[in-house]
N, C-alpha and C. Protein backbone atom coordinates (compact mmCIF):
# COMPACT_ATOMS: atom_id res chain seq x y z
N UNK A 1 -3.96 -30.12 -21.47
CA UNK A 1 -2.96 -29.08 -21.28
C UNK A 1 -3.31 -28.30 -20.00
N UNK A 2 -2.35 -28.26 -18.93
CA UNK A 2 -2.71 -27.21 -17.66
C UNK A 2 -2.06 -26.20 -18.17
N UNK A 3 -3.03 -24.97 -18.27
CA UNK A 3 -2.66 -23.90 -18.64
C UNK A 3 -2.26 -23.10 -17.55
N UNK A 4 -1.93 -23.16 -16.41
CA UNK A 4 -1.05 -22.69 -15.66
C UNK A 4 0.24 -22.20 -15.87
N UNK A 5 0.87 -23.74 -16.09
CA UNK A 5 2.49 -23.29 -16.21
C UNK A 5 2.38 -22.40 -17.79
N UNK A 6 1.56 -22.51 -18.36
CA UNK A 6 1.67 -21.84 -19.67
C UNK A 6 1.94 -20.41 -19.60
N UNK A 7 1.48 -19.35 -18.08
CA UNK A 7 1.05 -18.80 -17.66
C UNK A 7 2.91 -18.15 -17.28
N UNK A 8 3.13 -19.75 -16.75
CA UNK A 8 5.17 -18.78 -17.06
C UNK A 8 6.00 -17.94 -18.28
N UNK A 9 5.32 -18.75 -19.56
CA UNK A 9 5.80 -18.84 -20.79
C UNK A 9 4.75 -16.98 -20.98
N UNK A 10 3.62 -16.71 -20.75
CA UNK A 10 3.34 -15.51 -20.53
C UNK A 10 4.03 -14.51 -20.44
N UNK A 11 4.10 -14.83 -18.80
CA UNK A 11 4.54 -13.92 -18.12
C UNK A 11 5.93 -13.29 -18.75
N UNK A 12 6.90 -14.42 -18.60
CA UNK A 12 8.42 -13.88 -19.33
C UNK A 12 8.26 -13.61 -20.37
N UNK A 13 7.31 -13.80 -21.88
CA UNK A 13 6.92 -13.10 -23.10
C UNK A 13 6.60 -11.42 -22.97
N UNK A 14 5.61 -11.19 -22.27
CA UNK A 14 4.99 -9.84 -21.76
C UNK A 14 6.52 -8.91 -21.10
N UNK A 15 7.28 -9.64 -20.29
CA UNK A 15 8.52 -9.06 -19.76
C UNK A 15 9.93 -8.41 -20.49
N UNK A 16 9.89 -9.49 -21.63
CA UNK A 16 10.11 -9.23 -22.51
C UNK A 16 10.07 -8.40 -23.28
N UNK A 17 8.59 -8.02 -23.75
CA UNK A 17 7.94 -6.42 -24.67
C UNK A 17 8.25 -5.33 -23.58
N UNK A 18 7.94 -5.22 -22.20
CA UNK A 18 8.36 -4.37 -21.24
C UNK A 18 9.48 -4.02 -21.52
N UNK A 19 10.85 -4.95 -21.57
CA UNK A 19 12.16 -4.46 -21.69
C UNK A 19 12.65 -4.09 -22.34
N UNK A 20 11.64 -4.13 -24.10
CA UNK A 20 11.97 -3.48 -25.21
C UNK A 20 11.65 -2.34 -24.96
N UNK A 21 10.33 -1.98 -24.81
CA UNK A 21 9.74 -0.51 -25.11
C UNK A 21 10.38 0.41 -23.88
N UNK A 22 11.11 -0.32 -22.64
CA UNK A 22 11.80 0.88 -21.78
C UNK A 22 13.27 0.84 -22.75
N UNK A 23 13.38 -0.19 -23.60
CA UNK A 23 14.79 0.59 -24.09
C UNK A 23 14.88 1.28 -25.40
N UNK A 24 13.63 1.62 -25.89
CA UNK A 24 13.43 2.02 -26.65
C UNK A 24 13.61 3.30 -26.46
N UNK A 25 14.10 4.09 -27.21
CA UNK A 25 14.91 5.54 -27.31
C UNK A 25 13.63 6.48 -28.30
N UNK A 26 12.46 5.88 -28.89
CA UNK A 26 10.96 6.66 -29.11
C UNK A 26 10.66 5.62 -29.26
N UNK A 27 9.57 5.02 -28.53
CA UNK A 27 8.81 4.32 -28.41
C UNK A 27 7.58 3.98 -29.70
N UNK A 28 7.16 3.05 -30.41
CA UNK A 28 6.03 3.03 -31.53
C UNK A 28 4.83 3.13 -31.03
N UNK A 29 3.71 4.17 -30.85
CA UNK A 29 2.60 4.29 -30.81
C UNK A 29 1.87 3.14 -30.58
N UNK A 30 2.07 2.51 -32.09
CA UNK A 30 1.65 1.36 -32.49
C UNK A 30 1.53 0.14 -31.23
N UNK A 31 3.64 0.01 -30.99
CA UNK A 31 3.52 -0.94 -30.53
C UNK A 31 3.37 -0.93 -28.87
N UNK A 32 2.99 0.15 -28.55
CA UNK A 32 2.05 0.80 -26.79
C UNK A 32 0.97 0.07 -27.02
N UNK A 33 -0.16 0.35 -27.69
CA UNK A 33 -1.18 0.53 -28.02
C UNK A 33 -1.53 -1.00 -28.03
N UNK A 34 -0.78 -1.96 -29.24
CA UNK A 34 -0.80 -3.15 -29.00
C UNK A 34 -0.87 -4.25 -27.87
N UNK A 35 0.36 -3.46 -27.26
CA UNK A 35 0.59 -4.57 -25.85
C UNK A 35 -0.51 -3.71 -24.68
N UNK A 36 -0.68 -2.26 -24.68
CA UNK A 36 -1.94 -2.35 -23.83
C UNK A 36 -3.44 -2.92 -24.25
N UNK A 37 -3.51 -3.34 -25.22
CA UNK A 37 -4.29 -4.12 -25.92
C UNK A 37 -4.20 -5.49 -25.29
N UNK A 38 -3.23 -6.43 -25.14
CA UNK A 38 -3.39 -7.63 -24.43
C UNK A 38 -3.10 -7.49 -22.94
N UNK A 39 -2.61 -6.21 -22.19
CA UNK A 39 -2.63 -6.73 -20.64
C UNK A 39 -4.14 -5.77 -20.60
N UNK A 40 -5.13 -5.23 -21.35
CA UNK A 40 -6.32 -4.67 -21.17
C UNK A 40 -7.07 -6.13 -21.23
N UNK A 41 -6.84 -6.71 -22.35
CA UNK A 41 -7.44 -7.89 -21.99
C UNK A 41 -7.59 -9.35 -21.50
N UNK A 42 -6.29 -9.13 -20.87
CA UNK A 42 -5.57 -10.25 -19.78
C UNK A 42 -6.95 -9.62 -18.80
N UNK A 43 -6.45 -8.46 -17.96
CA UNK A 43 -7.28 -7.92 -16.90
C UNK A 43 -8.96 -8.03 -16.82
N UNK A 44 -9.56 -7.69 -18.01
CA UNK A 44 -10.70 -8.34 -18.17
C UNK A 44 -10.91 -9.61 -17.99
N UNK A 45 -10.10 -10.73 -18.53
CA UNK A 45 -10.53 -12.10 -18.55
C UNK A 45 -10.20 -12.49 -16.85
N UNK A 46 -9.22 -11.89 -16.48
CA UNK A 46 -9.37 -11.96 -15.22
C UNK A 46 -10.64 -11.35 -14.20
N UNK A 47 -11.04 -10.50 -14.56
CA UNK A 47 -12.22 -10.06 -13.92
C UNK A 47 -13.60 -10.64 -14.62
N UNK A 48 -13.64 -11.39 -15.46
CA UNK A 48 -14.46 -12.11 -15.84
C UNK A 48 -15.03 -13.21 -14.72
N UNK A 49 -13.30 -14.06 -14.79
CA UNK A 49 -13.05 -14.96 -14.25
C UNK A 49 -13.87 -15.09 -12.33
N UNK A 50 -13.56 -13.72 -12.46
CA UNK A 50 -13.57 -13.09 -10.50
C UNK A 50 -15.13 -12.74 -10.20
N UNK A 51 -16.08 -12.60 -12.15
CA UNK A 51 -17.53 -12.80 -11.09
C UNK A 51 -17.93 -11.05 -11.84
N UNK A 52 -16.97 -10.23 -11.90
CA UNK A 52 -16.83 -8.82 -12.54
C UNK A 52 -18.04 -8.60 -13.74
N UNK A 53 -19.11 -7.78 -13.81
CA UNK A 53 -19.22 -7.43 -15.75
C UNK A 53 -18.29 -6.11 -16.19
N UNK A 54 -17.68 -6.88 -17.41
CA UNK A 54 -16.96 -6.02 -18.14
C UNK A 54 -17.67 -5.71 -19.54
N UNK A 55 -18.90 -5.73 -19.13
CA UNK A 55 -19.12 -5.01 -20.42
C UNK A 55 -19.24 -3.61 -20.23
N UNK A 56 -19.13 -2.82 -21.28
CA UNK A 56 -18.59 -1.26 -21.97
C UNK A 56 -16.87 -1.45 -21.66
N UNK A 57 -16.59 -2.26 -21.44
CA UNK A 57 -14.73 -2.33 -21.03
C UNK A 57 -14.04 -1.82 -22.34
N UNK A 58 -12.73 -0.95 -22.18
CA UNK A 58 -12.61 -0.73 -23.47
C UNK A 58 -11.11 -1.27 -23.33
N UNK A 59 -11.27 -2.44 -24.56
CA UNK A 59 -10.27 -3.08 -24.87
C UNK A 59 -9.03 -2.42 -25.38
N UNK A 60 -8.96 -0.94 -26.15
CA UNK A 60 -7.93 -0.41 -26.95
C UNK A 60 -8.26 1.19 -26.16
N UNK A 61 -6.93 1.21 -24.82
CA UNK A 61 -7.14 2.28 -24.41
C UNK A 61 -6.00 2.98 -25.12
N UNK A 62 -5.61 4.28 -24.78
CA UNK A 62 -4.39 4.83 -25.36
C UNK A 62 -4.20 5.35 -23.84
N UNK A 63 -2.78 4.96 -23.91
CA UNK A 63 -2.26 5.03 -22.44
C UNK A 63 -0.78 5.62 -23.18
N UNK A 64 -0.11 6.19 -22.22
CA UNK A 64 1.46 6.54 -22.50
C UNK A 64 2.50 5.49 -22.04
N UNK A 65 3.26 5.15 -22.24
CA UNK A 65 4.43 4.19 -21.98
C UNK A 65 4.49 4.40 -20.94
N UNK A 66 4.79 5.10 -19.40
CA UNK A 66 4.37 5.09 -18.47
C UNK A 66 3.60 4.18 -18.24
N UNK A 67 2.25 4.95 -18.57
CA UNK A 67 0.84 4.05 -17.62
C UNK A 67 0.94 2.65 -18.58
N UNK A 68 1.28 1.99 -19.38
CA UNK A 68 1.53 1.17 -19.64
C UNK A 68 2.02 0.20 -19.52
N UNK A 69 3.17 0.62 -19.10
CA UNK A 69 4.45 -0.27 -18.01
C UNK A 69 3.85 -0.42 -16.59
N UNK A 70 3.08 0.67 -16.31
CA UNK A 70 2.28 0.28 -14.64
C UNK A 70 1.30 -1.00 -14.77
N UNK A 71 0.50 -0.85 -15.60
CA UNK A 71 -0.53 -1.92 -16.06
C UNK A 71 -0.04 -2.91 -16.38
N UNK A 72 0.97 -3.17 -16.84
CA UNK A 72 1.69 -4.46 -17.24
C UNK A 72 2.22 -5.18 -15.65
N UNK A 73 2.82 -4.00 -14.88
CA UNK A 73 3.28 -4.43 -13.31
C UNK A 73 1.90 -5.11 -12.86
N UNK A 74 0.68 -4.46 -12.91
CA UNK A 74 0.01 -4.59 -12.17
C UNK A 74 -1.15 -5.78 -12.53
N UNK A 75 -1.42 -6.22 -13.73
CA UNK A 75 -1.54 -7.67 -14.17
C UNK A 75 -1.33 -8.35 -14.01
N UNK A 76 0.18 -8.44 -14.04
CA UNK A 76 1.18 -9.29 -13.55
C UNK A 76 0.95 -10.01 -12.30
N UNK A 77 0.80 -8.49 -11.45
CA UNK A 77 0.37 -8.88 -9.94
C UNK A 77 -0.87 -9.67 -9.65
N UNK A 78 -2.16 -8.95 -10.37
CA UNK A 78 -3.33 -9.43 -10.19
C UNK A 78 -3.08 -11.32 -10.70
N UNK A 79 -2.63 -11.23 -11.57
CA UNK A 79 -2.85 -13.01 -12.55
C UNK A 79 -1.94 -13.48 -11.55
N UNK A 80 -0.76 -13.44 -11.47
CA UNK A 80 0.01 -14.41 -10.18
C UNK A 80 -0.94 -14.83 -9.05
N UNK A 81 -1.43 -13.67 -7.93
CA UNK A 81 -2.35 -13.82 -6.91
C UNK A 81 -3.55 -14.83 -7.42
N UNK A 82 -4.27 -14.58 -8.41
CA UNK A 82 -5.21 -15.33 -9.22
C UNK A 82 -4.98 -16.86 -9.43
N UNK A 83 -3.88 -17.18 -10.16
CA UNK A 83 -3.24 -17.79 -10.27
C UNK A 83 -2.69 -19.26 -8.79
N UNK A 84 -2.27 -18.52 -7.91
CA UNK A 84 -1.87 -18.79 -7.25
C UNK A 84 -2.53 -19.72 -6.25
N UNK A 85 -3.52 -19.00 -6.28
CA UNK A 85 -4.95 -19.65 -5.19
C UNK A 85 -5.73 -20.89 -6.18
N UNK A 86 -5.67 -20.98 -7.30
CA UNK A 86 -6.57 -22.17 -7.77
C UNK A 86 -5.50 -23.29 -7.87
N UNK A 87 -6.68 -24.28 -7.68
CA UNK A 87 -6.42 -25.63 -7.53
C UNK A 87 -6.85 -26.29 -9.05
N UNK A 88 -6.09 -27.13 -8.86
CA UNK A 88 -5.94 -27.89 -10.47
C UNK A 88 -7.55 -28.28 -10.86
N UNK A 89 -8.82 -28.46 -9.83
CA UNK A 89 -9.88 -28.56 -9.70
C UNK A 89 -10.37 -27.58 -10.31
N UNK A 90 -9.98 -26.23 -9.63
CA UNK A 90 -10.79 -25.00 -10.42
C UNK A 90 -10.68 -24.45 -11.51
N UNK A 91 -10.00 -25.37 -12.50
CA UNK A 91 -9.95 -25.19 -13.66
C UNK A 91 -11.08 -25.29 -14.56
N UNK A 92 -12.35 -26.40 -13.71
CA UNK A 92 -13.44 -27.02 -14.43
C UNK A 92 -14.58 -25.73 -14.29
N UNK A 93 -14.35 -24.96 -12.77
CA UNK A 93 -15.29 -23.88 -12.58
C UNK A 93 -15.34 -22.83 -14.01
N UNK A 94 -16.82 -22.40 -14.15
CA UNK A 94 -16.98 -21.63 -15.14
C UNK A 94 -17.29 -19.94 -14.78
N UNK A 95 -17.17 -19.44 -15.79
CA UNK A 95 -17.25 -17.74 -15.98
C UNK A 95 -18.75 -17.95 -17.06
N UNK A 96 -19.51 -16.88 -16.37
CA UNK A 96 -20.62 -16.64 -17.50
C UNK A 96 -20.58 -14.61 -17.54
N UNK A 97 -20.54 -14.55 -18.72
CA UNK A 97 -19.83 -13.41 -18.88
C UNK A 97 -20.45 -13.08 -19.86
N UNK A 98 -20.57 -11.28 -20.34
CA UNK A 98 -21.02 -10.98 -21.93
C UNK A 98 -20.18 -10.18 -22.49
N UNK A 99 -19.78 -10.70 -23.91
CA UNK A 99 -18.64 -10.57 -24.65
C UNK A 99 -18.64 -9.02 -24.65
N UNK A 100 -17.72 -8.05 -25.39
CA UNK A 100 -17.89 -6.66 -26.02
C UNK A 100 -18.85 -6.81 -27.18
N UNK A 101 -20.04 -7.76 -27.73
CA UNK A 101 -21.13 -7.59 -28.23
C UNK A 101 -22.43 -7.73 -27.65
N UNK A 102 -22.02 -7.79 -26.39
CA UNK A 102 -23.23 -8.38 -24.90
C UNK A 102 -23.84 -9.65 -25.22
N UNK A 103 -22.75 -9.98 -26.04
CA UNK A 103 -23.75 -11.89 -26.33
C UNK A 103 -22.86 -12.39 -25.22
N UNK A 104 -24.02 -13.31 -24.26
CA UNK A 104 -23.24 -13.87 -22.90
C UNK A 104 -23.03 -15.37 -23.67
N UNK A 105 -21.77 -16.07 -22.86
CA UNK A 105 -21.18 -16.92 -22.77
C UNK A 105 -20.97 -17.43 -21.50
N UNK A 106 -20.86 -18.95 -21.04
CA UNK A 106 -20.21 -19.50 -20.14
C UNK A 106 -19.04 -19.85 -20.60
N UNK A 107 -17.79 -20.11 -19.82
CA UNK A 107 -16.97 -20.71 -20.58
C UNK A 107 -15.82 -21.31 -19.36
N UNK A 108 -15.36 -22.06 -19.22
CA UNK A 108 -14.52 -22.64 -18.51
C UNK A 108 -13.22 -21.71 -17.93
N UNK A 109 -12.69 -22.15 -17.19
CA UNK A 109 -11.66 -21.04 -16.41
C UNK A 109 -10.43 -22.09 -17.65
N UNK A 110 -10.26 -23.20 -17.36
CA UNK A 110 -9.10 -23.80 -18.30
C UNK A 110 -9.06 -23.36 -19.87
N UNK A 111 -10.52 -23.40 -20.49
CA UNK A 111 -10.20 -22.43 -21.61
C UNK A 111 -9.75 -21.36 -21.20
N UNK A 112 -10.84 -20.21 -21.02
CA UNK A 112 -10.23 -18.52 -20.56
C UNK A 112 -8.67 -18.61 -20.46
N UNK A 113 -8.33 -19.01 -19.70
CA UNK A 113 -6.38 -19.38 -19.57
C UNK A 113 -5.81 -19.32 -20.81
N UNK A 114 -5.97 -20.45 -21.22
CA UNK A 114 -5.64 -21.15 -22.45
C UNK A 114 -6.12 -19.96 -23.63
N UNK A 115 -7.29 -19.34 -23.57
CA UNK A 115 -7.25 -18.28 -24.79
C UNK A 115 -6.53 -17.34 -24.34
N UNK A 116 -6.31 -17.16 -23.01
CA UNK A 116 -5.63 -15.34 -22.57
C UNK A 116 -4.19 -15.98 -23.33
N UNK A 117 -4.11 -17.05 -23.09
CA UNK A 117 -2.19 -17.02 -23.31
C UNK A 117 -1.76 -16.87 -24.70
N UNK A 118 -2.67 -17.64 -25.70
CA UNK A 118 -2.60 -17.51 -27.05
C UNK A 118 -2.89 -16.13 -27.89
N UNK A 119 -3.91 -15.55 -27.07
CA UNK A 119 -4.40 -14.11 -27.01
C UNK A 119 -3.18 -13.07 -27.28
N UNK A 120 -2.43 -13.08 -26.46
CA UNK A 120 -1.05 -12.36 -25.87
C UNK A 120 -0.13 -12.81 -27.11
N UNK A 121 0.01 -14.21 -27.17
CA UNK A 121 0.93 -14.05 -28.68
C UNK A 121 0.65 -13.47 -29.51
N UNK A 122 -0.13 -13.98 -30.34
CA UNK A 122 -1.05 -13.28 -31.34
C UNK A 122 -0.38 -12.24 -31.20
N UNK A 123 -1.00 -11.10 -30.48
CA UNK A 123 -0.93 -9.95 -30.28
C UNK A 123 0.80 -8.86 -29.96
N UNK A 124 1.62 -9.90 -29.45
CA UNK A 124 2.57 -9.55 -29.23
C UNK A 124 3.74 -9.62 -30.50
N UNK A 125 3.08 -10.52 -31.74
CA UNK A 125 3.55 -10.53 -32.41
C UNK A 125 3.18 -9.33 -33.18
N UNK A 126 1.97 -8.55 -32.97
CA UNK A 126 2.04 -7.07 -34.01
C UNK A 126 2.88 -6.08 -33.37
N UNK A 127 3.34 -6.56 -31.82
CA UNK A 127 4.20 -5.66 -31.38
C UNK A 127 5.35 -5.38 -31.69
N UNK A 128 5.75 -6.88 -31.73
CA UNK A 128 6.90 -7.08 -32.65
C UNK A 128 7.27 -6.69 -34.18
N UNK A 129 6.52 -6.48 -34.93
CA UNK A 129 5.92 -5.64 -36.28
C UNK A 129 6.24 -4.82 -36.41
N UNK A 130 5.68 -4.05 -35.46
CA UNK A 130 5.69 -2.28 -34.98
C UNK A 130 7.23 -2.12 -34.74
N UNK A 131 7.04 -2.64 -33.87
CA UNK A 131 8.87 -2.04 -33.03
C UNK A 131 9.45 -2.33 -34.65
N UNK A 132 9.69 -3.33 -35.41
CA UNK A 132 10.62 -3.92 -36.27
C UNK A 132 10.22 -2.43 -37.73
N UNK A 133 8.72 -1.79 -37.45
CA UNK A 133 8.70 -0.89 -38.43
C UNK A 133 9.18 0.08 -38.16
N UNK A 134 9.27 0.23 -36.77
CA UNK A 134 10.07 1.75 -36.15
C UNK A 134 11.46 1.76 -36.18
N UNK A 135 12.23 0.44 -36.93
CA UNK A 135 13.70 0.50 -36.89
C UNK A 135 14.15 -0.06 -35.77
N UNK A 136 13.34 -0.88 -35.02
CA UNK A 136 14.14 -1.72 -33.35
C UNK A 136 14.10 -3.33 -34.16
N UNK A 137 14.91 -3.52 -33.14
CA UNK A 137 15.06 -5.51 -33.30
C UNK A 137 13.60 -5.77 -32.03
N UNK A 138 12.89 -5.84 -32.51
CA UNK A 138 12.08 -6.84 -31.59
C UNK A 138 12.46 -7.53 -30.66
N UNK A 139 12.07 -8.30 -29.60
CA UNK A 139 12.62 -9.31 -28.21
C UNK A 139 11.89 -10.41 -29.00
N UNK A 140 12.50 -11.50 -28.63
CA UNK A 140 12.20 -13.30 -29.03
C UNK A 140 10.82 -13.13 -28.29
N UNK A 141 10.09 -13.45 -28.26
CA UNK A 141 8.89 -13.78 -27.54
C UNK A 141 8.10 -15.02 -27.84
N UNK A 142 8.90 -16.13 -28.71
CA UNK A 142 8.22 -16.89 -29.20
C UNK A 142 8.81 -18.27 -28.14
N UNK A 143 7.82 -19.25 -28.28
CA UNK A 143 7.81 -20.20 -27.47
C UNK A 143 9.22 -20.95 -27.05
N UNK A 144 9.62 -21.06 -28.19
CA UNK A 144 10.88 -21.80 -28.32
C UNK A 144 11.59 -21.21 -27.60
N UNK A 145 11.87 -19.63 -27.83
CA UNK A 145 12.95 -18.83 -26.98
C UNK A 145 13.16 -18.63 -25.45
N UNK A 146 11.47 -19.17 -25.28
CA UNK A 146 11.32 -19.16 -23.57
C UNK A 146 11.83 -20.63 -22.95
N UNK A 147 11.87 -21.50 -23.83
CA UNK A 147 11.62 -22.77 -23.52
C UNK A 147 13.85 -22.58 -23.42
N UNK A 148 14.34 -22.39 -24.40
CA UNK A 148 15.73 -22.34 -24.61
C UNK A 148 16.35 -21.41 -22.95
N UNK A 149 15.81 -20.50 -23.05
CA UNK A 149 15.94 -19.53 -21.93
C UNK A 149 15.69 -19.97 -20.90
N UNK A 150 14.49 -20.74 -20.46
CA UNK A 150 13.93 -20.79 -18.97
C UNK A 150 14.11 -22.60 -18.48
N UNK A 151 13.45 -23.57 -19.70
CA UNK A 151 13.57 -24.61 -19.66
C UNK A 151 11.96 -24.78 -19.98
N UNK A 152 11.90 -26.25 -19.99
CA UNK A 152 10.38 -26.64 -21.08
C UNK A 152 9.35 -26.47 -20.00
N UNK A 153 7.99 -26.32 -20.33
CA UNK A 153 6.86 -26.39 -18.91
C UNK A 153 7.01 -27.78 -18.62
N UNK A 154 6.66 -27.77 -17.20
CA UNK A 154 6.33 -29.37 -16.91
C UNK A 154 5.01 -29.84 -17.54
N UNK A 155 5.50 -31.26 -17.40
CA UNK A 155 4.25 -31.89 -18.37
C UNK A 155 3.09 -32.19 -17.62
């Protein structure tokens, strides 16, 4: 699996929760908190990736819908640029990194990918939770809907 193009199916998921919570008329605590929860740790795995220690990083900041929506812009930005520059080669290059329990790991850049993207579902689905407990319709964010919407990743 090149987890690259997976990286589309991301991106428009995450864009997605963005366009809910700006149309959201009170926003769920909850579901802030959540999604700065996965672009907090998109950004880490990216600075993992870049050589960075993130340890004391704090995965569950409390940010306001504002700074939230900035961080989401600005992920965005960082992982594209990131993104952009590797070669289907540097997928094999590794990250040696220590977790938020300081137990270090090496681990491949094609995993790291591959967990950030699954990471983000997961997670976007408690967003979806939230919003759906606060009385909103949630956004599709699930695979299928991107695939219907955008068209399938290349193989």
């Amino acid at each position: 699996m090149n987890p690259i193009p997976l990286f589309d199916y991301n991106r428009w998921a995450n864009q997605k929760i963005v366009g809910a919570l700006n149309q959201s008329l009170q926003p769920s605590p909850e579901a802030i908190r959540y999604f700065c929860h996965i672009l907090t740790a998109e950004r880490a795995w990216l600075r993992r990736m870049e050589g960075v220690d993130t340890r004391g990083w704090d995965f569950w900041p409390v940010l306001t819908l504002a700074e939230c929506l900035q961080l989401a812009a600005e992920v965005e930005q960082e992982f594209s640029a990131f993104l952009n520059a590797l070669a289907e080669g540097d997928l094999e290059q590794t990250a040696t990194y220590r977790n938020s329990q300081n137990v270090e790991y090496t681990t491949k850049f094609r995993d790291i990918l591959i967990h950030v993207a699954f990471h983000g579902a997961y997670h976007r689905g408690q967003v979806a939770a939230a919003l759906r407990h606060n009385g909103e319709k949630p956004p599709n964010t699930d695979y299928i809907g991107f695939e219907r919407e955008v068209g399938p990743l290349p193989a």
